[in-house]
N, C-alpha and C. Protein backbone atom coordinates (compact mmCIF):
# COMPACT_ATOMS: atom_id res chain seq x y z
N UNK A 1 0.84 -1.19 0.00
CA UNK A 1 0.00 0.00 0.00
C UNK A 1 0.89 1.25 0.00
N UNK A 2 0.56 2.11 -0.88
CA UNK A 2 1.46 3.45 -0.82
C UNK A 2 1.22 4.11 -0.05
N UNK A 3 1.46 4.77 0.69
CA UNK A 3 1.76 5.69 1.50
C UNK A 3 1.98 7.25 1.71
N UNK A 4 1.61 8.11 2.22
CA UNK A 4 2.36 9.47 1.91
C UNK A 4 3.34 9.49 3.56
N UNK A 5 4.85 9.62 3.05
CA UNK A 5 5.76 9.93 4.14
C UNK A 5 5.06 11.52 5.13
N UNK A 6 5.23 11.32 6.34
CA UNK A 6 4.95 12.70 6.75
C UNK A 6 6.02 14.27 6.60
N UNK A 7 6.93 13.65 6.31
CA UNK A 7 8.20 14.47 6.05
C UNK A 7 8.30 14.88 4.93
N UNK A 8 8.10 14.01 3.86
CA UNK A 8 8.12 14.93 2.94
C UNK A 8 6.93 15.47 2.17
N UNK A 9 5.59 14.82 2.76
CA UNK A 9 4.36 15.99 2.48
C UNK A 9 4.32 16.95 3.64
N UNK A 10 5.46 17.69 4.45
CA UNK A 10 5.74 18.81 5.21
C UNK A 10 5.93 19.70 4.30
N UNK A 11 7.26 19.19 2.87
CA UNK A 11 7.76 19.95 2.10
C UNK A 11 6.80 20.65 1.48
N UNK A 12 5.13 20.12 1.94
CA UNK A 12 4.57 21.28 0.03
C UNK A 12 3.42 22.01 1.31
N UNK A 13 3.79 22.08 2.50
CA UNK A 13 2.89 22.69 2.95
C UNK A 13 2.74 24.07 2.27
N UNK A 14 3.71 25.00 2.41
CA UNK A 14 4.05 26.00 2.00
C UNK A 14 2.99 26.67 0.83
N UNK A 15 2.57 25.38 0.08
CA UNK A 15 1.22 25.41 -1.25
C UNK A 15 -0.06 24.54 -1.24
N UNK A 16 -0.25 23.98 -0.02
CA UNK A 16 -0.80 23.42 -0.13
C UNK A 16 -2.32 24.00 0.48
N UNK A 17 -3.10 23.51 0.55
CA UNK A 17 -4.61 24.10 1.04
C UNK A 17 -4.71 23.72 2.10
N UNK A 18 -5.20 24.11 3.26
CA UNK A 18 -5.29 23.74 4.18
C UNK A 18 -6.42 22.40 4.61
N UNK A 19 -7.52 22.34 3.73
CA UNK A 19 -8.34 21.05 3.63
C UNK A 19 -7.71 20.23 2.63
N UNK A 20 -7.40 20.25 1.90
CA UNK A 20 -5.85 19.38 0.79
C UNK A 20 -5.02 18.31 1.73
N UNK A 21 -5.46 16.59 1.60
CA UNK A 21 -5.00 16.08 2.38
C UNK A 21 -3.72 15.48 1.19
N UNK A 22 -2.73 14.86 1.75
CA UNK A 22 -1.95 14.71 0.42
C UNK A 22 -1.81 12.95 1.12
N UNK A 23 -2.08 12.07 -0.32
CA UNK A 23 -2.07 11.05 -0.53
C UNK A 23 -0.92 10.03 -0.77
N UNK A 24 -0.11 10.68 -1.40
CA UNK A 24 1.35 10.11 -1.46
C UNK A 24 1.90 11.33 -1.66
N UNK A 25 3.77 10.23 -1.39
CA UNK A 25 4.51 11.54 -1.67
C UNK A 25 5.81 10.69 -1.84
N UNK A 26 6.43 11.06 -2.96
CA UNK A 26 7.99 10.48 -3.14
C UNK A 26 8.31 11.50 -3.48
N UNK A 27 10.18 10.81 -3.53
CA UNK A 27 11.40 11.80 -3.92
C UNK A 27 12.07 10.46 -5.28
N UNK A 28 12.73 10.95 -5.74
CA UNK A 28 13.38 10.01 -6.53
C UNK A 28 15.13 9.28 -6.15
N UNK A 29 15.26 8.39 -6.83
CA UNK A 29 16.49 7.77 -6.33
C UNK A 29 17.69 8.48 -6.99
N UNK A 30 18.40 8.32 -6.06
CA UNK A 30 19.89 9.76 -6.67
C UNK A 30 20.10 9.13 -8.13
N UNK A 31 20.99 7.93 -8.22
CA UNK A 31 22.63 7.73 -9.30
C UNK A 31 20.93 7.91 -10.57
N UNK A 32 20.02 6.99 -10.70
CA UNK A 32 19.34 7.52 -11.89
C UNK A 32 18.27 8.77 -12.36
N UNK A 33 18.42 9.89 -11.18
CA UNK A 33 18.48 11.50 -11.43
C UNK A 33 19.13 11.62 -11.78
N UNK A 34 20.55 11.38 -11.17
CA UNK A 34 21.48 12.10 -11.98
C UNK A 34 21.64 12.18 -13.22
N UNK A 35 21.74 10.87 -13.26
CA UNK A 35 21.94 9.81 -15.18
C UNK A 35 21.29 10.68 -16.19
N UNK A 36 20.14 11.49 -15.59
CA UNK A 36 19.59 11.97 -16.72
C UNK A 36 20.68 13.28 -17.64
N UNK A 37 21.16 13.66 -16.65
CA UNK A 37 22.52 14.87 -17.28
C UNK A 37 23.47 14.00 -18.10
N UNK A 38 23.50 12.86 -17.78
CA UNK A 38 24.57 12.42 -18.59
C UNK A 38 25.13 12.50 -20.01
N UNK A 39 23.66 12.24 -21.08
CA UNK A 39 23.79 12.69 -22.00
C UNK A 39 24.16 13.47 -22.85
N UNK A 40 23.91 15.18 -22.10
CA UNK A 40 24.18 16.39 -22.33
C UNK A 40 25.37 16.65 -21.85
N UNK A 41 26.31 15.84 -20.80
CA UNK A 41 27.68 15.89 -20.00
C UNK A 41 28.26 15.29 -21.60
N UNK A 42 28.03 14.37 -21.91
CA UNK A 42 28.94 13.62 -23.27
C UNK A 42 28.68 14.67 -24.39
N UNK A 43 28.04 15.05 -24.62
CA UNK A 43 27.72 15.60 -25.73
C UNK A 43 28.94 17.15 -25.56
N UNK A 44 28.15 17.87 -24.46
CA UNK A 44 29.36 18.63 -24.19
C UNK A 44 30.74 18.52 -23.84
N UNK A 45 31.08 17.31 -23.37
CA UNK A 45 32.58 16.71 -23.36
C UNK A 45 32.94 16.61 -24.75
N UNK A 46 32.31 15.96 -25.36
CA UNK A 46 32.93 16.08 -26.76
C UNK A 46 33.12 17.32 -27.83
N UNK A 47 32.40 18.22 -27.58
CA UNK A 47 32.32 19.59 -28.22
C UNK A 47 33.72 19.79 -27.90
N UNK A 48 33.52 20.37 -26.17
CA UNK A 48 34.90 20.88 -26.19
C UNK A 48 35.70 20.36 -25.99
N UNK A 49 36.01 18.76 -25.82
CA UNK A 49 37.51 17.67 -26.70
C UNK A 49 37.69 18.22 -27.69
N UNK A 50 36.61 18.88 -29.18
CA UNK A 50 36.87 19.08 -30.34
C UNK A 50 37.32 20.56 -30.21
N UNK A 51 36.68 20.96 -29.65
CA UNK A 51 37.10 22.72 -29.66
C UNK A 51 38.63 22.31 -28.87
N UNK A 52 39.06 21.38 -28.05
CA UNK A 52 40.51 21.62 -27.71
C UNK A 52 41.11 21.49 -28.46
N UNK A 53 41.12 19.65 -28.91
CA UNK A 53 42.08 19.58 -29.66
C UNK A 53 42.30 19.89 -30.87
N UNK A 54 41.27 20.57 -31.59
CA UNK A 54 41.32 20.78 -32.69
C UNK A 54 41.80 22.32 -33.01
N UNK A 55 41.71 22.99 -31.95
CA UNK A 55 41.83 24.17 -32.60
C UNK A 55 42.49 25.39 -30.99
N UNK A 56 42.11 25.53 -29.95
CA UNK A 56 42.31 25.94 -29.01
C UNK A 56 44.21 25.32 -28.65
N UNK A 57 44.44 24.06 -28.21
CA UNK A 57 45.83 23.62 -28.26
C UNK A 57 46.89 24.24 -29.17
N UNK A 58 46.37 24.10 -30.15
CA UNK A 58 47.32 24.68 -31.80
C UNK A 58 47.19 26.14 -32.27
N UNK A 59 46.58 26.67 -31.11
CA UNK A 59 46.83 28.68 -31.48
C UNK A 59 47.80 29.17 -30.79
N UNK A 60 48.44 30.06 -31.79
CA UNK A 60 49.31 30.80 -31.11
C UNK A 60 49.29 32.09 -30.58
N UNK A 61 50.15 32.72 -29.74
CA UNK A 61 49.74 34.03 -28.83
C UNK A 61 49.19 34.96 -30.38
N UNK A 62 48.65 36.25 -29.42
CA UNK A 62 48.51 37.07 -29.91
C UNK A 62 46.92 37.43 -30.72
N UNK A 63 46.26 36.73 -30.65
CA UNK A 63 45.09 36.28 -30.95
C UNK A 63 43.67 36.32 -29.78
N UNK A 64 44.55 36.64 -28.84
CA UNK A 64 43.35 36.25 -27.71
C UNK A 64 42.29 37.33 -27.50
N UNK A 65 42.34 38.58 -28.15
CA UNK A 65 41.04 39.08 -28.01
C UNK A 65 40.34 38.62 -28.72
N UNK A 66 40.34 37.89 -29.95
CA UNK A 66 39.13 37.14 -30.73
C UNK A 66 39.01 35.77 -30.15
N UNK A 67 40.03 35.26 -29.98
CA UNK A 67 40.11 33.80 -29.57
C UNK A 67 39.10 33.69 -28.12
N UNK A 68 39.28 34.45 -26.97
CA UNK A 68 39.00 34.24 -25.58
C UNK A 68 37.64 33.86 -25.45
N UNK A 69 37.27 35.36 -26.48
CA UNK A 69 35.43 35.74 -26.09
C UNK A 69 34.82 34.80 -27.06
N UNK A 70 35.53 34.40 -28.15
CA UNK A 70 34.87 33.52 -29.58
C UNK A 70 34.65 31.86 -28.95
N UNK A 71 35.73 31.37 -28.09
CA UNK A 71 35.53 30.19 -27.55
C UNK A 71 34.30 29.83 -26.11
N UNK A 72 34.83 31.33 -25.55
CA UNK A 72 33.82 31.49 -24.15
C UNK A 72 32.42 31.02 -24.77
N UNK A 73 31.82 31.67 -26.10
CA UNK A 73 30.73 31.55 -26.47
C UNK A 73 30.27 30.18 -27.23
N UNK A 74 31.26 29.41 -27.71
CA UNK A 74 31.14 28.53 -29.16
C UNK A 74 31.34 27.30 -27.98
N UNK A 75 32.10 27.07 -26.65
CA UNK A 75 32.07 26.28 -25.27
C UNK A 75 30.75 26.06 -25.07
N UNK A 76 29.74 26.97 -25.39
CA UNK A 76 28.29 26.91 -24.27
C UNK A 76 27.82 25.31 -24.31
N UNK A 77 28.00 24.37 -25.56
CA UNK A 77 27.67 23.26 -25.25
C UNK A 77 27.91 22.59 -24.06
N UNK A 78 29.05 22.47 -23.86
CA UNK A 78 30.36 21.92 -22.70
C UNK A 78 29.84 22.61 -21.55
N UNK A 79 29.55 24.04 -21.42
CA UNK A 79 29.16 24.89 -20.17
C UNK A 79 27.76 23.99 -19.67
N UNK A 80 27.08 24.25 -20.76
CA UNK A 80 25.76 23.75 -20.94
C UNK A 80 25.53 22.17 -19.99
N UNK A 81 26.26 21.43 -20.54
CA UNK A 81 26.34 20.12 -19.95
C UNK A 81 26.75 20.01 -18.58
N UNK A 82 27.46 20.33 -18.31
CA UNK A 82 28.32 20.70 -16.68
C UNK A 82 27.51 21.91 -15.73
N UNK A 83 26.63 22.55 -16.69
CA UNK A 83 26.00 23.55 -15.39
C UNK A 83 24.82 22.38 -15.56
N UNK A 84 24.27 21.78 -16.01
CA UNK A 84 23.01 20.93 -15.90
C UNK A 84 23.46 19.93 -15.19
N UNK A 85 24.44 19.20 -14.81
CA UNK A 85 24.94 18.17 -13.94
C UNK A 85 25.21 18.80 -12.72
N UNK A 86 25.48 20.13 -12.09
CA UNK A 86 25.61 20.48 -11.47
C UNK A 86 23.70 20.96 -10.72
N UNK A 87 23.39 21.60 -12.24
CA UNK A 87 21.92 21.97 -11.23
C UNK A 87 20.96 20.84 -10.71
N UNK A 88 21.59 19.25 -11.43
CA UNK A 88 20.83 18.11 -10.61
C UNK A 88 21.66 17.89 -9.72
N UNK A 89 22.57 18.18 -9.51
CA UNK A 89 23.15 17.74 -8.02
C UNK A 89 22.86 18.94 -6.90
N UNK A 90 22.43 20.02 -7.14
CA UNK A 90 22.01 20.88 -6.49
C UNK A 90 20.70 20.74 -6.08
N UNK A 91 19.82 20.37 -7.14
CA UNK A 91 18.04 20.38 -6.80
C UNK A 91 17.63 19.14 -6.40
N UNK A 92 18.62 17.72 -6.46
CA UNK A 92 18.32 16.42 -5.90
C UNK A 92 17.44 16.87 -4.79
N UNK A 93 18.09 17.38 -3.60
CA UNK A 93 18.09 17.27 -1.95
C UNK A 93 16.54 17.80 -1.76
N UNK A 94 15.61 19.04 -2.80
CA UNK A 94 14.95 19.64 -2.76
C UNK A 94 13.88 19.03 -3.41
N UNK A 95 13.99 17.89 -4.28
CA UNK A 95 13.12 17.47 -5.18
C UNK A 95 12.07 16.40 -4.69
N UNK A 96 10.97 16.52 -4.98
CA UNK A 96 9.76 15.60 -3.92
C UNK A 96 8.80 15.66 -4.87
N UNK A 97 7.73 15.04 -4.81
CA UNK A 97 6.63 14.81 -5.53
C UNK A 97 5.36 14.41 -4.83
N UNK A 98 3.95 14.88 -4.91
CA UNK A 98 3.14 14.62 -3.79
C UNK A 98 1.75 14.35 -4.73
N UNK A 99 0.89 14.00 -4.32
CA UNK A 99 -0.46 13.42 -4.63
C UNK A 99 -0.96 14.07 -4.13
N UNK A 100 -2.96 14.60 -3.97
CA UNK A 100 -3.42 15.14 -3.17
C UNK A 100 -4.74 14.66 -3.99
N UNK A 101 -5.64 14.78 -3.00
CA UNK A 101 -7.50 14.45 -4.08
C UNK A 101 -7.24 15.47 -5.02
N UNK A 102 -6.43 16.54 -5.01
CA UNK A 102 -7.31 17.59 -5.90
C UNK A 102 -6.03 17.74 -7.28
N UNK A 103 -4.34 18.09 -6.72
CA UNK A 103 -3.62 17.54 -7.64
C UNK A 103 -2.55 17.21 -7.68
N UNK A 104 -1.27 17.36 -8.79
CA UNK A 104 -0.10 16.51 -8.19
C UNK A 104 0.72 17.37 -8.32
N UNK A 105 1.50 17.37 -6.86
CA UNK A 105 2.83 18.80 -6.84
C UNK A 105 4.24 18.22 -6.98
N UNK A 106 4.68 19.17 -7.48
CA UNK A 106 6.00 18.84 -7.94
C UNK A 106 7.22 20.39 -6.88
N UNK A 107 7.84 19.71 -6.60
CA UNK A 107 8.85 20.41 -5.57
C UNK A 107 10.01 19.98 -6.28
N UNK A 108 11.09 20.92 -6.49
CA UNK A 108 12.62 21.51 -7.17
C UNK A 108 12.75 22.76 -6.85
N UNK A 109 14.47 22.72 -7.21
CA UNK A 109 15.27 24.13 -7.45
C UNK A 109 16.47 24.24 -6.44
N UNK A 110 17.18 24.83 -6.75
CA UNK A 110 18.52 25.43 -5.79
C UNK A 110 18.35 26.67 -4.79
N UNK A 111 18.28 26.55 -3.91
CA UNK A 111 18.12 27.80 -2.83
C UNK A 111 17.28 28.21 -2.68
N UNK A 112 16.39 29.11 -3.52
CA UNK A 112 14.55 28.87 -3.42
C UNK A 112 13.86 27.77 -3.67
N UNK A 113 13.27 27.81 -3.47
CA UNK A 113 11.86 26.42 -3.86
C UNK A 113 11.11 26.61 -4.96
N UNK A 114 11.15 25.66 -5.86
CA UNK A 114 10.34 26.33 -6.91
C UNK A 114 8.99 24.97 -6.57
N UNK A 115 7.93 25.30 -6.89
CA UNK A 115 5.91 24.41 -6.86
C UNK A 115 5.86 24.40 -7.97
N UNK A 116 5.57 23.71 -8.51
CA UNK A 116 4.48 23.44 -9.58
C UNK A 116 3.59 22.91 -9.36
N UNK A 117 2.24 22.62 -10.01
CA UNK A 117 0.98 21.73 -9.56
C UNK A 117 0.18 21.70 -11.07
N UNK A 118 -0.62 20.38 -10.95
CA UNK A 118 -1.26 20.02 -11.97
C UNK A 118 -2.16 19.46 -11.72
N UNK A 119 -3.33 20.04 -11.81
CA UNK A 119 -5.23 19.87 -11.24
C UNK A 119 -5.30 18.76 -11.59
N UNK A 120 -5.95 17.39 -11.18
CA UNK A 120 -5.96 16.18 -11.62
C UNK A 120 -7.04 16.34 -12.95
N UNK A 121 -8.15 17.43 -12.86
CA UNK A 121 -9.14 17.19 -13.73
C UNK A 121 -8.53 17.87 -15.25
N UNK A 122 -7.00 18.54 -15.14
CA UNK A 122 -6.28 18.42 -16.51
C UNK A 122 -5.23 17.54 -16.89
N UNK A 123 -4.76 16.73 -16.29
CA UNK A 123 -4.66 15.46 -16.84
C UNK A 123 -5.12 14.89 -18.26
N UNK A 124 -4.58 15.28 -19.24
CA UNK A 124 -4.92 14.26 -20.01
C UNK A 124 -4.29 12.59 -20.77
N UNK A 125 -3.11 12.39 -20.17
CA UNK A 125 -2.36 11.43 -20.69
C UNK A 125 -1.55 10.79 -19.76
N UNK A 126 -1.36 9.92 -19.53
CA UNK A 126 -0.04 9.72 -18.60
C UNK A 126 0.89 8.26 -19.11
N UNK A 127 1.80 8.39 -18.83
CA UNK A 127 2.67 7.00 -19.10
C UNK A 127 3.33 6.61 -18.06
N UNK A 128 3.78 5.61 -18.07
CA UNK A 128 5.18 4.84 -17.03
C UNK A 128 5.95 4.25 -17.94
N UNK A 129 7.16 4.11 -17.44
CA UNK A 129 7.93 3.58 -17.85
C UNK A 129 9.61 3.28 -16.91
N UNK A 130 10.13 2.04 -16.61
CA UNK A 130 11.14 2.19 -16.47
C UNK A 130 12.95 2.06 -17.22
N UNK A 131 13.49 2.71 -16.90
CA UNK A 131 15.01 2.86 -17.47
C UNK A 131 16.07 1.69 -17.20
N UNK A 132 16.49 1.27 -17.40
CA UNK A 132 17.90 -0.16 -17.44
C UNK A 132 18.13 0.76 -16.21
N UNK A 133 18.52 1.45 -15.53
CA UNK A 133 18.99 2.13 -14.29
C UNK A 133 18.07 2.46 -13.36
N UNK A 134 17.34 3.00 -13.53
CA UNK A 134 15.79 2.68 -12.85
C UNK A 134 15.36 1.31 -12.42
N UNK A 135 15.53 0.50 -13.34
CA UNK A 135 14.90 -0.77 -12.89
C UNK A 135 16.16 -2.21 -11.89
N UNK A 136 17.39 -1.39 -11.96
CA UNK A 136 18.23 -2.09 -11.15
C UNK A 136 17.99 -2.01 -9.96
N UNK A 137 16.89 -0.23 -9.33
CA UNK A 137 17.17 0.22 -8.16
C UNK A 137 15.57 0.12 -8.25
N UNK A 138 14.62 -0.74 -8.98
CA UNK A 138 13.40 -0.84 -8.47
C UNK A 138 11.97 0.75 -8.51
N UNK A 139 12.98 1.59 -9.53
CA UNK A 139 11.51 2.42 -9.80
C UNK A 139 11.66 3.05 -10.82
N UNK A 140 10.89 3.86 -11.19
CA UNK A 140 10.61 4.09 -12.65
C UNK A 140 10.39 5.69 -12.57
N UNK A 141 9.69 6.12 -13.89
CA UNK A 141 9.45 7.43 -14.40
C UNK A 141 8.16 7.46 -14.91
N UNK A 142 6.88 8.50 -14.20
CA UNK A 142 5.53 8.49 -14.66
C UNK A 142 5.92 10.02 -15.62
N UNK A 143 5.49 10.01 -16.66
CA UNK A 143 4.97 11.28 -17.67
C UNK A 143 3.49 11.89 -17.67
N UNK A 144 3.42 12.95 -17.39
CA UNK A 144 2.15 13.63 -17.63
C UNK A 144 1.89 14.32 -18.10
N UNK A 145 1.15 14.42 -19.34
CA UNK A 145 0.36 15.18 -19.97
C UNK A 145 -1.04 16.15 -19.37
N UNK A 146 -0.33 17.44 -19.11
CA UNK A 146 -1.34 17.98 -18.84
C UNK A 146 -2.32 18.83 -19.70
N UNK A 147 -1.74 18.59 -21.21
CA UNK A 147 -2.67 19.28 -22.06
C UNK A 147 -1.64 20.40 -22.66
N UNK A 148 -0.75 20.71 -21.89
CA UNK A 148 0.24 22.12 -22.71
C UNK A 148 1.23 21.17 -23.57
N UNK A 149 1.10 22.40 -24.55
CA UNK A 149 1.92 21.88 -25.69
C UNK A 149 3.07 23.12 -26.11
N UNK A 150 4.26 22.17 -27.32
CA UNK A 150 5.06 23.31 -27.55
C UNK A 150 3.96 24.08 -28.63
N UNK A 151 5.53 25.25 -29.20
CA UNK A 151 4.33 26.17 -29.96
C UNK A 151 4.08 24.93 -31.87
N UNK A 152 5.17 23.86 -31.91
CA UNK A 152 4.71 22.97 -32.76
C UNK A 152 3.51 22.42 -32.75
N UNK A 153 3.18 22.39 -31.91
CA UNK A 153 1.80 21.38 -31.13
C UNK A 153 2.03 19.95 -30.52
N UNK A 154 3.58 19.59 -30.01
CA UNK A 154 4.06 18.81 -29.35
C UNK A 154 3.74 18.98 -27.48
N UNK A 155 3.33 17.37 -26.96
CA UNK A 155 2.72 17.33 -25.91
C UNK A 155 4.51 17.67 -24.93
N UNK A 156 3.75 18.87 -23.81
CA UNK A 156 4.95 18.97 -22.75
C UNK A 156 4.21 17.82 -21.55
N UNK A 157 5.32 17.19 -21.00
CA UNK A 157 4.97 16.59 -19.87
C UNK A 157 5.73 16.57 -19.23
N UNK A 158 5.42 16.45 -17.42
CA UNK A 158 6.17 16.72 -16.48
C UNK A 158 6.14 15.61 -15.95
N UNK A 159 7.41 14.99 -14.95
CA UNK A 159 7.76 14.19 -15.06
C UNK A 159 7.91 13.88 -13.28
N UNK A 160 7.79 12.68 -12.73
CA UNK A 160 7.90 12.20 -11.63
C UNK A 160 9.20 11.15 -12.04
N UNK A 161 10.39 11.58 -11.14
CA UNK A 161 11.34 11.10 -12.37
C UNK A 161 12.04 10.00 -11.34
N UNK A 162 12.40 8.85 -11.33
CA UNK A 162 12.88 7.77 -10.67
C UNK A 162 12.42 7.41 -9.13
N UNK A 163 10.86 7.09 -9.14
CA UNK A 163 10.32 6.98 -8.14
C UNK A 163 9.97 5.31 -7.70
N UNK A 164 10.32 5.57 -6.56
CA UNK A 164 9.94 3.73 -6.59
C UNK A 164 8.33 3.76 -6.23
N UNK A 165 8.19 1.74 -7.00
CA UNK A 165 7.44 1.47 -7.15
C UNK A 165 6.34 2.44 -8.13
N UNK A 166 6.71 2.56 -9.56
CA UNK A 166 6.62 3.48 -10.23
C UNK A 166 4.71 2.61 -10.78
N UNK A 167 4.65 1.84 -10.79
CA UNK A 167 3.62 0.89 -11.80
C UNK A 167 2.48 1.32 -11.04
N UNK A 168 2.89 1.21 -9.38
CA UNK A 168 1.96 1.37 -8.40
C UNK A 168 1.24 2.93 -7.63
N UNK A 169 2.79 3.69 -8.01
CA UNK A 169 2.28 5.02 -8.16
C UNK A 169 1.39 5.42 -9.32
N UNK A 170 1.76 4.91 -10.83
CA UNK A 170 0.67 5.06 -11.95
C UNK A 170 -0.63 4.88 -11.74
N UNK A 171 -1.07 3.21 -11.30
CA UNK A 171 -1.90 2.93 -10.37
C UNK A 171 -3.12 4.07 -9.95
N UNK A 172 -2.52 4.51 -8.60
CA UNK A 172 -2.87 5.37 -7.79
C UNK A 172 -3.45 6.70 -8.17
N UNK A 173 -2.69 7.31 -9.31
CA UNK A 173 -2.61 8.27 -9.86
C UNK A 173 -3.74 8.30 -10.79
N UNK A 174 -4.07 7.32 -11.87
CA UNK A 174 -4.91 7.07 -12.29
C UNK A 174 -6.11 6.62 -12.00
N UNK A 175 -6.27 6.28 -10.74
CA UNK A 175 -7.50 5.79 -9.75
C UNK A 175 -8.00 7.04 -9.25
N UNK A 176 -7.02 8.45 -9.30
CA UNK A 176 -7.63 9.69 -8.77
C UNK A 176 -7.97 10.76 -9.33
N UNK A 177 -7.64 10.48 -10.86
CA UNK A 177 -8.25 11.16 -11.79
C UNK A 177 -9.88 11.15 -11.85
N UNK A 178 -10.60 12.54 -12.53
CA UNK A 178 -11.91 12.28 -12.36
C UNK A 178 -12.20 11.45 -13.41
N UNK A 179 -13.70 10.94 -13.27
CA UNK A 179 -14.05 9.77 -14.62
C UNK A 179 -14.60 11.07 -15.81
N UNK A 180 -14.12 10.65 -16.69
CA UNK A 180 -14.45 11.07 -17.81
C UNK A 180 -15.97 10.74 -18.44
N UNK A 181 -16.73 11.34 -18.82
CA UNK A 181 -18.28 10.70 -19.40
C UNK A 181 -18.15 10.46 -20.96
């Protein structure tokens, strides 16, 4: 039976309603949060491997007012990757996820707190699924569609991201949606 921890449905008091009882509540498992930067860590490792060795190593003086500010900028991949591995190791400690009859909150961020929330009665889609790394450590990743899209008309969904017992949180989640006629 799932559960809501009391500790960490403390975390959303701050937004929560005062008749708003909250039903569950997870956090996700560290090494496959993290994992998710990984991608963007390689991608930017390799940029600037190429921006080294290809071209940064083999310049010579005298060049560095074009060179300094031209690389600072043409790096952002590499920056890019390493400040996003850094802002999940920063927002881990802060990150929680909660249930409630009415909807589902999402808690992140570094030093402030950032809420989000999503009315159960906009809900329109949801998935599960777990990751080869996820499923070593026993939980998964629910997706939700709450109806916003990009400006393509591609579905955004927010994500409950390496939560255990992920099948059973879906479950739950979907048992508290309203019925549709």
């Amino acid at each position: 039976m799932l559960m809501a921890d009391r500790d960490v449905a403390q975390l959303f008091d701050p937004v929560r309603e005062s008749q708003e009882t909250v039903r569950w509540t997870g956090r996700p498992h560290f090494v496959p949060f993290l994992l998710r930067g990984v991608p963007l860590l390689i991608l930017g490792c390799c940029w600037g491997a190429f921006d080294y060795f290809g071209f940064i190593r083999h310049m010579k003086g005298g060049m560095e007012a074009f060179v300094i500010p031209f690389f600072a900028i043409h790096l952002l991949p590499f920056w890019g990757g390493l400040g996003y591995m850094f802002w999940l190791l920063g927002s881990y400690s802060s990150t929680a996820y909660a249930l409630t009859e009415r909807r589902i909150l999402f808690r992140s961020g570094i030093g402030g707190r950032d809420y989000k929330s999503i009315a159960l009665d906009q809900v329109v889609t949801m998935d599960v699924g777990k990751g080869p790394i996820e499923g070593l450590v026993g939980a998964g990743t629910i997706n939700v569609n709450s109806g916003r899209t990009t400006p393509r008309g591609q579905a955004i969904f927010d994500h409950l991201v390496a939560v255990d017992e992920p099948y059973e949180v879906y479950k739950l989640l979907e048992a508290s949606l309203p019925k549709r006629g």
